[in-house]
N, C-alpha and C. Protein backbone atom coordinates (compact mmCIF):
# COMPACT_ATOMS: atom_id res chain seq x y z
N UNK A 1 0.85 -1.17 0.00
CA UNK A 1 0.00 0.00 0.00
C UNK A 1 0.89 1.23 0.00
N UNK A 2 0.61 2.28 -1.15
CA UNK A 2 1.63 3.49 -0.76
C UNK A 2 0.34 4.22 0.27
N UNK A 3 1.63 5.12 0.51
CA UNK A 3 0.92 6.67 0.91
C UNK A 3 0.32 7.62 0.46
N UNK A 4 -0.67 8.22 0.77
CA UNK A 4 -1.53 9.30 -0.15
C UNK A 4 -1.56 10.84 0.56
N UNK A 5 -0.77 10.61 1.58
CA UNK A 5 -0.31 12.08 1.49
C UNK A 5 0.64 12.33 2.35
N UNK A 6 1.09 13.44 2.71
CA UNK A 6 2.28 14.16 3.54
C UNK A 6 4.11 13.81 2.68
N UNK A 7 4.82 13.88 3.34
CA UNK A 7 6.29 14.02 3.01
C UNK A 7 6.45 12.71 2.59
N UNK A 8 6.29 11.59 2.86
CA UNK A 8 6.42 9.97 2.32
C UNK A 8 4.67 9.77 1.27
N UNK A 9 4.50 10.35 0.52
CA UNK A 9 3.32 10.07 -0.31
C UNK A 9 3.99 9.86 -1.41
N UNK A 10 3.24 8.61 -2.09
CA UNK A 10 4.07 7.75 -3.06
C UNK A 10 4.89 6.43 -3.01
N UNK A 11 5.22 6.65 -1.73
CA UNK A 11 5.86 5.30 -0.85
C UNK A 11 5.27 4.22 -0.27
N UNK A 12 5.87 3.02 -0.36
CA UNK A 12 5.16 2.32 0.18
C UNK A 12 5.19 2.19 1.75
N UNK A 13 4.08 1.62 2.55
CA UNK A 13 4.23 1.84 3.99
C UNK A 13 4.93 1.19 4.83
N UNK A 14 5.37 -0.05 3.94
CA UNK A 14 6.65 -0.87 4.44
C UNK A 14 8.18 -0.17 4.18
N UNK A 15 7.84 0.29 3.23
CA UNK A 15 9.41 1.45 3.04
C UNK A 15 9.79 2.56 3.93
N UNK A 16 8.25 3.48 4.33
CA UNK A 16 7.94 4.08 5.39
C UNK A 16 8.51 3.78 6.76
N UNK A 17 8.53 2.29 7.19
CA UNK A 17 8.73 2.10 8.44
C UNK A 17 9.72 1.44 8.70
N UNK A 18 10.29 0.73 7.15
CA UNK A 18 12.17 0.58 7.45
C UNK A 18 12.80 2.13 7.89
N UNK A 19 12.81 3.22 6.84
CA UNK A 19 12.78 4.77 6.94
C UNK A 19 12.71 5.62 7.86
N UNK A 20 11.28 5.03 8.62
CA UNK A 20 11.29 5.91 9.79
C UNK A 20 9.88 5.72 10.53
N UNK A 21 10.42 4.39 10.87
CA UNK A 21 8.70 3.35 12.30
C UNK A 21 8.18 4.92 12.99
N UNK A 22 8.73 6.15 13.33
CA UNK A 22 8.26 6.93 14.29
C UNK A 22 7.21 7.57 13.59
N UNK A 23 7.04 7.70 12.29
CA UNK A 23 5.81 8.48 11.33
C UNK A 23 4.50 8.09 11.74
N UNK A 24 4.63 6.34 11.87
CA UNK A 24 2.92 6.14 12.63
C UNK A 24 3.02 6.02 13.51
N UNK A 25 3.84 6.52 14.81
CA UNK A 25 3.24 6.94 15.82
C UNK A 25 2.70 8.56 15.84
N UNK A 26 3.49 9.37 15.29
CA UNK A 26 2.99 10.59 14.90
C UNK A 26 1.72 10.75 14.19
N UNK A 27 1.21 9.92 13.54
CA UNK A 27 -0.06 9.38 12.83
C UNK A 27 -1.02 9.28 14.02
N UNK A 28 -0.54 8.51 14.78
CA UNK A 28 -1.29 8.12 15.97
C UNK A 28 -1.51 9.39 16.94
N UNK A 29 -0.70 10.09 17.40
CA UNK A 29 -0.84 11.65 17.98
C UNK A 29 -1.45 12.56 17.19
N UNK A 30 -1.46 12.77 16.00
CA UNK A 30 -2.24 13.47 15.49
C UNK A 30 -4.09 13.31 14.91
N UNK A 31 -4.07 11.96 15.54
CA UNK A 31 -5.76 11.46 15.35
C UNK A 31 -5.95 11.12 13.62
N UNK A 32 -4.59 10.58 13.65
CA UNK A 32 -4.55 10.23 12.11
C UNK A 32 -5.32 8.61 11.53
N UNK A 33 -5.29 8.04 13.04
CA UNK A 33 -5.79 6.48 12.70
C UNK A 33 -7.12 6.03 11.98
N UNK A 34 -7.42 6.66 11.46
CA UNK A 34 -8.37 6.25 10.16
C UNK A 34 -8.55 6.22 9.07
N UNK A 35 -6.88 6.38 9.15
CA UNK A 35 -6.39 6.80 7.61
C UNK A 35 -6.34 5.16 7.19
N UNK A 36 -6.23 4.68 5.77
CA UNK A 36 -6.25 3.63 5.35
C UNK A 36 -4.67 3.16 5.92
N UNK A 37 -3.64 4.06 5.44
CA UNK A 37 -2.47 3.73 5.81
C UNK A 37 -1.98 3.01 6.95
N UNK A 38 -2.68 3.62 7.97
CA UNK A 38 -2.65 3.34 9.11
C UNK A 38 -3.08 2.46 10.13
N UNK A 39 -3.91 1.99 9.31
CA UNK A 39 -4.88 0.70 9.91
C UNK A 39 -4.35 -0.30 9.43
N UNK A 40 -3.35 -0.33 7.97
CA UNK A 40 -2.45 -1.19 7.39
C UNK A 40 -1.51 -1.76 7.96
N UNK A 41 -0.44 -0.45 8.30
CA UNK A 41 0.40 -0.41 9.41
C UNK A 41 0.10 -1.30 10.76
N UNK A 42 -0.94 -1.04 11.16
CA UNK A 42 -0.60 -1.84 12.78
C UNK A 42 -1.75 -3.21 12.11
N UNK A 43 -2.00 -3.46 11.12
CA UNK A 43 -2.93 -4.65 10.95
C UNK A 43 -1.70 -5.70 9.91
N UNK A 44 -0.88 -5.37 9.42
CA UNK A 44 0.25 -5.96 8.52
C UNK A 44 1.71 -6.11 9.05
N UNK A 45 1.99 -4.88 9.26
CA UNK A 45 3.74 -4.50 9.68
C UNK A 45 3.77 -5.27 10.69
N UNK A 46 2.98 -5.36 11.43
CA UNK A 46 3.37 -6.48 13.05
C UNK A 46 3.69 -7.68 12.76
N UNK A 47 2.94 -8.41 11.85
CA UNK A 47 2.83 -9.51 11.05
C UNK A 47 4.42 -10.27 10.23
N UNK A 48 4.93 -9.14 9.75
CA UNK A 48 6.19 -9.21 8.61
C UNK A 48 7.13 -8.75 9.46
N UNK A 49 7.48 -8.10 11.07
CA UNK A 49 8.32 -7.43 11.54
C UNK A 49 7.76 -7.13 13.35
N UNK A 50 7.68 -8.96 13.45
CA UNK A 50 7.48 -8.54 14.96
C UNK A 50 8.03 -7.73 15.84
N UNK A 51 9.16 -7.97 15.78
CA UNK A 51 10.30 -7.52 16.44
C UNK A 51 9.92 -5.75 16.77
N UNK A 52 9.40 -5.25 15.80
CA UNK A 52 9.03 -3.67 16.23
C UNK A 52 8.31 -3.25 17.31
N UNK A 53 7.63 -4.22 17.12
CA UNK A 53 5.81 -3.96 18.03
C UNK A 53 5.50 -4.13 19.25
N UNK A 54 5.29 -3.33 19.92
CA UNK A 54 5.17 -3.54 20.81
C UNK A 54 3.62 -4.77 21.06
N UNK A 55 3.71 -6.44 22.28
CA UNK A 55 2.93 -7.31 22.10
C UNK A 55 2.45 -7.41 23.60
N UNK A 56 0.71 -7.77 23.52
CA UNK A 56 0.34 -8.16 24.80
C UNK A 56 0.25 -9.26 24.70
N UNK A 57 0.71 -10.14 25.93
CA UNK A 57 1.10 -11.60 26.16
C UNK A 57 0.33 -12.52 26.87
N UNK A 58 -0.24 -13.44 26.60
CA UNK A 58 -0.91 -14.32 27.82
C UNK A 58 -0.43 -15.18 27.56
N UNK A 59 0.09 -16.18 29.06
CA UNK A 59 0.75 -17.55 29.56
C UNK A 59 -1.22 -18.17 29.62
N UNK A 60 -0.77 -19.31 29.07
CA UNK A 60 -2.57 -19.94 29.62
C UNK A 60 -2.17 -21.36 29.70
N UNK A 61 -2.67 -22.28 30.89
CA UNK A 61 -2.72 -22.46 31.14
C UNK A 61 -3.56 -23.88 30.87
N UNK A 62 -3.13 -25.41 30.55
CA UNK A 62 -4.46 -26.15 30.83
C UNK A 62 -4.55 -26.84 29.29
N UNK A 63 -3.92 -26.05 28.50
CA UNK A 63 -4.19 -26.56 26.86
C UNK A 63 -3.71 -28.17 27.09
N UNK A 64 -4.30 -28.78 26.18
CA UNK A 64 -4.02 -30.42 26.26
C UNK A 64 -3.14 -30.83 24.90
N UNK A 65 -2.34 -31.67 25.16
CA UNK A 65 -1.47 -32.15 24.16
C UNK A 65 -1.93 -33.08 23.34
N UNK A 66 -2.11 -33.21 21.96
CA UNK A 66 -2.76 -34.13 20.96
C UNK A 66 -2.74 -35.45 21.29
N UNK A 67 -0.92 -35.44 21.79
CA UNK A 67 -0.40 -36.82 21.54
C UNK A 67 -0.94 -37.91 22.85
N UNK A 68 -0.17 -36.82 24.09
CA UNK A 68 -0.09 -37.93 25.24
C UNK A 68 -0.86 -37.49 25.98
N UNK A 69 -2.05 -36.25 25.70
CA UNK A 69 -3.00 -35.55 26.82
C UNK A 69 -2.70 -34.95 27.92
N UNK A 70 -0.96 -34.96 27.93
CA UNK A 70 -0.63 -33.92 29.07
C UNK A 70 -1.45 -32.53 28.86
N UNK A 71 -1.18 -31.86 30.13
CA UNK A 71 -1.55 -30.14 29.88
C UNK A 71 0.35 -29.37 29.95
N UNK A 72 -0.31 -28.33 29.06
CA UNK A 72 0.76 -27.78 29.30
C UNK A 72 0.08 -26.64 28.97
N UNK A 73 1.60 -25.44 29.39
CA UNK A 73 1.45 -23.95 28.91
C UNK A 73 1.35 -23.37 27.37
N UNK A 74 0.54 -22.37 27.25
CA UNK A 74 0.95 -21.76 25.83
C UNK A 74 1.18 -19.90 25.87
N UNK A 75 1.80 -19.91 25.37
CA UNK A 75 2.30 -18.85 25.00
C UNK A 75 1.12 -18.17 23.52
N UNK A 76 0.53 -16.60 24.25
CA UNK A 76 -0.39 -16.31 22.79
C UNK A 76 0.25 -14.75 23.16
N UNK A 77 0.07 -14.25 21.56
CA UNK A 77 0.46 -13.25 21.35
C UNK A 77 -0.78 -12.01 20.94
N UNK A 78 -0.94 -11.07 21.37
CA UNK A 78 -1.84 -10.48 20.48
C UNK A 78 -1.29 -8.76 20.55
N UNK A 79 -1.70 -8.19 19.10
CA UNK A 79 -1.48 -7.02 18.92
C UNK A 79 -2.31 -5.56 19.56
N UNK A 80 -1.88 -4.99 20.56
CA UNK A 80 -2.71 -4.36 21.12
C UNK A 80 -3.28 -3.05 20.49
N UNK A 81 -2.65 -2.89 19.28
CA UNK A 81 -3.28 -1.81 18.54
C UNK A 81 -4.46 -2.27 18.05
N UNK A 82 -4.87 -3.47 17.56
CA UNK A 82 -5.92 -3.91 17.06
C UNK A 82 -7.20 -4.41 18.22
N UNK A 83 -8.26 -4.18 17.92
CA UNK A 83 -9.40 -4.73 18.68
C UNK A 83 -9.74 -6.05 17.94
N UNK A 84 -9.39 -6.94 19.48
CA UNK A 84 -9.81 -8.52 18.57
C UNK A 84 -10.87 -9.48 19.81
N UNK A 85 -11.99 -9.39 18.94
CA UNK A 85 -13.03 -10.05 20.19
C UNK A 85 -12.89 -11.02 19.94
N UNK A 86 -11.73 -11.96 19.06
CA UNK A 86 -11.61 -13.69 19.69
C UNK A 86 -10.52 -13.62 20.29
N UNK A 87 -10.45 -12.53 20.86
CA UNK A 87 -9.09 -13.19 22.38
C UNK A 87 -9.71 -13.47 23.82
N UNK A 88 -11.21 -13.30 23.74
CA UNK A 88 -11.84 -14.19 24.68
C UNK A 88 -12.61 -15.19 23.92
N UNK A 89 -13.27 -16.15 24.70
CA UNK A 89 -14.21 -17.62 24.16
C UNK A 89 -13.87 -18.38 22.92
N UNK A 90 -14.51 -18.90 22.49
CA UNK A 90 -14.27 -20.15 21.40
C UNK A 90 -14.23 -19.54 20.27
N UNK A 91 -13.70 -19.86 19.11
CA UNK A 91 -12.44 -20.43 19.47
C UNK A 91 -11.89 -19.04 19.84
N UNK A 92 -10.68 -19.35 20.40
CA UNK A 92 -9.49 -18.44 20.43
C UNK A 92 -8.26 -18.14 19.42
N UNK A 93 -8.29 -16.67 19.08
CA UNK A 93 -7.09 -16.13 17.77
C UNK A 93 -6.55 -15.47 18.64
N UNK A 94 -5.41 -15.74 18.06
CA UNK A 94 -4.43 -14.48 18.76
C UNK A 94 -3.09 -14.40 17.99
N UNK A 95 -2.26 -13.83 17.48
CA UNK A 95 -1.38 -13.15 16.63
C UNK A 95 -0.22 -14.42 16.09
N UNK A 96 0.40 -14.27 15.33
CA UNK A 96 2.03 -14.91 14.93
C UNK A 96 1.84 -16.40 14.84
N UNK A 97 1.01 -16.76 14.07
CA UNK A 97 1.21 -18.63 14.16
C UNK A 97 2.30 -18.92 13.40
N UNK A 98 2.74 -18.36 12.70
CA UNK A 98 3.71 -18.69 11.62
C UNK A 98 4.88 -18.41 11.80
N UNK A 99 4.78 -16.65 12.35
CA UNK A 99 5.64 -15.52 12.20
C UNK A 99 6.35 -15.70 13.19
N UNK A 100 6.18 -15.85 14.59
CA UNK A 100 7.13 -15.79 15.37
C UNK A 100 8.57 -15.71 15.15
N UNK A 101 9.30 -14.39 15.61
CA UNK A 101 10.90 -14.73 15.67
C UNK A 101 11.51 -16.09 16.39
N UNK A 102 12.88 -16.46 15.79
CA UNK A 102 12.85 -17.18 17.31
C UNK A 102 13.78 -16.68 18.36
N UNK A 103 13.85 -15.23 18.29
CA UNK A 103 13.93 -14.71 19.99
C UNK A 103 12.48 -15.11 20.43
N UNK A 104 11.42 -15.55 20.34
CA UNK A 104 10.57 -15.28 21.62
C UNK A 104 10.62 -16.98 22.01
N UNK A 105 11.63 -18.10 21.55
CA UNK A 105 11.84 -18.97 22.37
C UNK A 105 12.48 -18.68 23.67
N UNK A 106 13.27 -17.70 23.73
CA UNK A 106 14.03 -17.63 25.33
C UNK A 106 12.93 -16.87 26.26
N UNK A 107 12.04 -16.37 25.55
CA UNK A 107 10.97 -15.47 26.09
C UNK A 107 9.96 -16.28 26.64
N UNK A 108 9.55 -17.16 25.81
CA UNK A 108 8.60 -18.40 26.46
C UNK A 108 9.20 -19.54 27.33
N UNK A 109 10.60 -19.81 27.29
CA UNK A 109 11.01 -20.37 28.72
C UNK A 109 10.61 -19.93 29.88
N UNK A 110 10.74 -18.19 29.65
CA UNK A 110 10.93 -17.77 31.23
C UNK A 110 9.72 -18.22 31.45
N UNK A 111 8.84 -18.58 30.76
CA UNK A 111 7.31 -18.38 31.66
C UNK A 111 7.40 -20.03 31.25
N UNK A 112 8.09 -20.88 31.62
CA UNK A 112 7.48 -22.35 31.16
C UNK A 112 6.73 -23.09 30.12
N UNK A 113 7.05 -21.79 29.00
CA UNK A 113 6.56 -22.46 27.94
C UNK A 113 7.21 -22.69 27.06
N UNK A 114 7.40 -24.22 26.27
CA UNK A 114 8.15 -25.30 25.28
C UNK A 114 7.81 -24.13 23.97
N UNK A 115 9.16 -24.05 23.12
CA UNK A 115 9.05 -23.06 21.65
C UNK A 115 9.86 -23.80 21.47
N UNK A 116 9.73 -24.38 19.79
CA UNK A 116 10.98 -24.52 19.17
C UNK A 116 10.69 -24.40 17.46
N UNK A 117 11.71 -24.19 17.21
CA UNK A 117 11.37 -24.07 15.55
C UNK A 117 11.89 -25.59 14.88
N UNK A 118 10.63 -26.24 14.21
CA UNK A 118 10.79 -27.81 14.10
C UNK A 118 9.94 -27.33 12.55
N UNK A 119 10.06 -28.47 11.17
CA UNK A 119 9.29 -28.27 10.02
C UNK A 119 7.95 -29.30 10.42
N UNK A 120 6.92 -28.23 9.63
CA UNK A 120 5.80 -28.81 9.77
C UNK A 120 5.42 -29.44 8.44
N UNK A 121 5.06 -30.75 8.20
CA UNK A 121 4.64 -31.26 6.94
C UNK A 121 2.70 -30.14 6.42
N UNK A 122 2.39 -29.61 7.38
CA UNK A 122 1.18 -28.82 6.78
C UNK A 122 2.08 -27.43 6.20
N UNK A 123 2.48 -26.78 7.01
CA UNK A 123 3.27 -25.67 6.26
C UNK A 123 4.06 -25.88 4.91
N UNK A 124 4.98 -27.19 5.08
CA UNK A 124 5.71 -27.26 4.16
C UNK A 124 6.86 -26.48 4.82
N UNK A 125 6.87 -26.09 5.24
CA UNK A 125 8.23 -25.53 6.30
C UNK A 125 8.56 -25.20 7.68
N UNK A 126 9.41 -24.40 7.97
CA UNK A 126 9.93 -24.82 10.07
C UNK A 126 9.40 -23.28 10.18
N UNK A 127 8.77 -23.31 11.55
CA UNK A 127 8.42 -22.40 12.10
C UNK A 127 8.45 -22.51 13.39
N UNK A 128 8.38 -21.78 14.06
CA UNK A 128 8.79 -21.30 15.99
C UNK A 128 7.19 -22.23 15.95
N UNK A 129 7.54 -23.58 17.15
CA UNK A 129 6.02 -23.41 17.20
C UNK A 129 6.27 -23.90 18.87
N UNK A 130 5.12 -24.48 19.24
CA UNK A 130 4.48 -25.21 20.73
C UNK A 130 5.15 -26.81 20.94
N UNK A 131 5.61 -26.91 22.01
CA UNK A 131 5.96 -28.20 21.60
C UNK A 131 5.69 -28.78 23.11
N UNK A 132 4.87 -29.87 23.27
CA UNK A 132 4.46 -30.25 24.23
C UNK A 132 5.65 -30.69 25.50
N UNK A 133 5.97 -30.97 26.80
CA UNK A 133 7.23 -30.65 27.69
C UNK A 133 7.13 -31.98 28.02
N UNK A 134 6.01 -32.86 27.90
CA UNK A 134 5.95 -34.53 28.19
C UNK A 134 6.42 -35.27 27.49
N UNK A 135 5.84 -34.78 25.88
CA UNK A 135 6.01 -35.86 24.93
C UNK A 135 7.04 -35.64 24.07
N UNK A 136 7.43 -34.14 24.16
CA UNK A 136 7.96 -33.52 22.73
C UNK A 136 7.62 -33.52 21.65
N UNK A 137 6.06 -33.71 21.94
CA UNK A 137 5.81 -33.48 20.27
C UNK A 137 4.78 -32.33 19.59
N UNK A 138 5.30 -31.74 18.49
CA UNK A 138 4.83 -30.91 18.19
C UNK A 138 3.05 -30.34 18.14
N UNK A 139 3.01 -29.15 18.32
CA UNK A 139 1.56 -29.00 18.90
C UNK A 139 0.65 -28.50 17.36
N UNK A 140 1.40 -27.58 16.01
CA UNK A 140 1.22 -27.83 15.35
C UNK A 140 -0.20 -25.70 15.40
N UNK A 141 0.73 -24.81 15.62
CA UNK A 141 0.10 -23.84 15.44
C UNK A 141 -1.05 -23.26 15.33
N UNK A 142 -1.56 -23.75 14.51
CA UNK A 142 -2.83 -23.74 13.71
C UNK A 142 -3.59 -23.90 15.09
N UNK A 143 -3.72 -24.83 15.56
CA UNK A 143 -4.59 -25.25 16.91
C UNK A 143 -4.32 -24.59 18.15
N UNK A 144 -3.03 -23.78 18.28
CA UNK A 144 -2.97 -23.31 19.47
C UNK A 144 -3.29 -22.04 19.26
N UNK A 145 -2.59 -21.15 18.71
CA UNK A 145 -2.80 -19.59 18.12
C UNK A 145 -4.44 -19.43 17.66
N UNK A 146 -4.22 -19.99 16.14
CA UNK A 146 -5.25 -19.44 15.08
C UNK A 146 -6.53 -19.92 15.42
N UNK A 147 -6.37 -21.18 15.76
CA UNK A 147 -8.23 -21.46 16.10
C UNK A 147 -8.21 -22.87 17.18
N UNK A 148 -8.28 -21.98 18.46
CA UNK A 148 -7.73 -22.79 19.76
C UNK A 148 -9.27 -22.90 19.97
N UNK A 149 -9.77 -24.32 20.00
CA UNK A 149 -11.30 -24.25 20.70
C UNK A 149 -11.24 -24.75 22.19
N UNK A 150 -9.70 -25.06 22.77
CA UNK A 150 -9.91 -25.98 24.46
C UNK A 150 -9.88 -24.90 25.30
N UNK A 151 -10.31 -24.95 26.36
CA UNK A 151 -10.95 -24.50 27.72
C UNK A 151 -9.02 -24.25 28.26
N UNK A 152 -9.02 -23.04 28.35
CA UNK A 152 -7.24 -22.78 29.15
C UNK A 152 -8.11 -21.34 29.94
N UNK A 153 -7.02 -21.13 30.77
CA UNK A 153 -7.19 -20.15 32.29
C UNK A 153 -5.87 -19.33 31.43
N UNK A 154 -6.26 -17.94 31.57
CA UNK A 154 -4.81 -16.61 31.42
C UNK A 154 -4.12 -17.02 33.07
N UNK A 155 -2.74 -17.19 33.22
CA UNK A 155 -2.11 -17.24 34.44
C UNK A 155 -1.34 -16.04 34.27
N UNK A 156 -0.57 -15.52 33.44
CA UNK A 156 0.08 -14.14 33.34
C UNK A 156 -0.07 -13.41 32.15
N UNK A 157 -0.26 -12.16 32.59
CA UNK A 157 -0.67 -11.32 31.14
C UNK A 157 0.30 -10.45 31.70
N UNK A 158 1.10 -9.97 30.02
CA UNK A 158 2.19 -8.86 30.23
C UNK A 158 2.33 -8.03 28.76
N UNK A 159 3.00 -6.98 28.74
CA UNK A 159 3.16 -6.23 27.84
C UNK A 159 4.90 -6.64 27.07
N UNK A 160 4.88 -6.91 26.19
CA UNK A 160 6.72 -7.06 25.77
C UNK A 160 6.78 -5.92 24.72
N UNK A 161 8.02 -5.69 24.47
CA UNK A 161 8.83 -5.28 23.37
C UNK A 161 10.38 -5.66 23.12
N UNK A 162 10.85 -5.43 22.07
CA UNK A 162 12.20 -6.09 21.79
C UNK A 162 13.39 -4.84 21.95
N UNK A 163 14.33 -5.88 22.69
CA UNK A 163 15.48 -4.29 22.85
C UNK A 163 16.31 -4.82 22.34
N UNK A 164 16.91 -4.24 20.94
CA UNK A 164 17.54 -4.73 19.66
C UNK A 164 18.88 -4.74 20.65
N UNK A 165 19.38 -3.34 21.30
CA UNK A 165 20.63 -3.31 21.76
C UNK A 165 21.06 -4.56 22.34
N UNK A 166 20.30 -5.11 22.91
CA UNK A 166 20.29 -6.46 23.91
C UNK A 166 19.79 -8.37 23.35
N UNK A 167 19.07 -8.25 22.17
CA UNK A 167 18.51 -8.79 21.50
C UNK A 167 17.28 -9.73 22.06
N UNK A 168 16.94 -9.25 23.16
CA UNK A 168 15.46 -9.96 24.28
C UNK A 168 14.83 -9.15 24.59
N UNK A 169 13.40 -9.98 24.74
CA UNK A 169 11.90 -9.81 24.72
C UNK A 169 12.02 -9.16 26.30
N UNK A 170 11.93 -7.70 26.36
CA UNK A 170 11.50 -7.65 27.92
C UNK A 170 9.78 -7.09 28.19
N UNK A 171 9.77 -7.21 29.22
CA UNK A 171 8.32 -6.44 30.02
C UNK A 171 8.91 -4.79 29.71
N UNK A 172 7.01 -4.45 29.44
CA UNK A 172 7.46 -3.12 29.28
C UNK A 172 6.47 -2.48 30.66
């Protein structure tokens, strides 16, 4: 998507925010968020460039493992610029099934939750995913993130962002 107006009009909004990420927050202070651009921005760029964004986090608690029916933890991500009414009840969405960096494996230790980047025969390729702490076996994205229908409890909710200087996920 380009831009349709101000000093970056003509550009695209991914070029925009290699260039200079601080324009849509200035977007955002100026009551600019209804611009098409902008709804792009925090509905896409998070997507292609986690690492920028600031993410709200829930540890939950209770999810069941395909294989051996343990419970274990999951790690969900969701974008707090966006309003998303399936981050409560059935099923449950919540951000990055695919995308995940894999910095947010050292990030989901701290809270007891299994990440690893393993290939999935549905993807056709390796991605950061869930990996059960009993069986080791893969949990398979799609079911935990994108369309989680099991009964889990939030045990910690937190705010992250990435501090490049340092290269880890802290609390903000």
């Amino acid at each position: 998507m380009e831009m349709t107006f101000g000093k970056y009009k003509g550009r695209s909004v991914e070029e925009v925010h290699r260039l200079n990420p601080s324009y849509f927050k200035w977007m955002k202070e100026k009551g600019l968020t209804e611009k098409d651009e902008y709804i792009y921005y925090i509905e896409v760029m998070p997507q292609e460039d986690p690492e920028s964004f600031e993410w709200d986090v829930e540890v939950r608690t209770g999810y069941k493992c395909w294989s051996c029916k343990g419970e274990m933890d999951i790690l969900l991500l969701f974008n707090p610029e966006v309003m998303n009414e399936l981050r409560e009840g059935y099923p449950l969405i919540s951000d990055l099934a695919y995308s995940k960096p894999r910095t947010m494996i050292e990030l989901a230790n701290r809270f007891g939750v299994k990440l690893q980047e393993r290939f999935s025969k549905m993807t056709g390729d390796k991605y950061v995913m869930h990996i059960c702490p009993h069986c080791n076996s893969h949990q398979g994205d799609y079911h935990v993130v994108e369309d989680n229908h099991q009964n889990t409890t939030v045990s910690k909710t937190i705010k992250i962002n990435f501090d490049v200087s340092k290269k880890i996920w802290r609390e903000t």
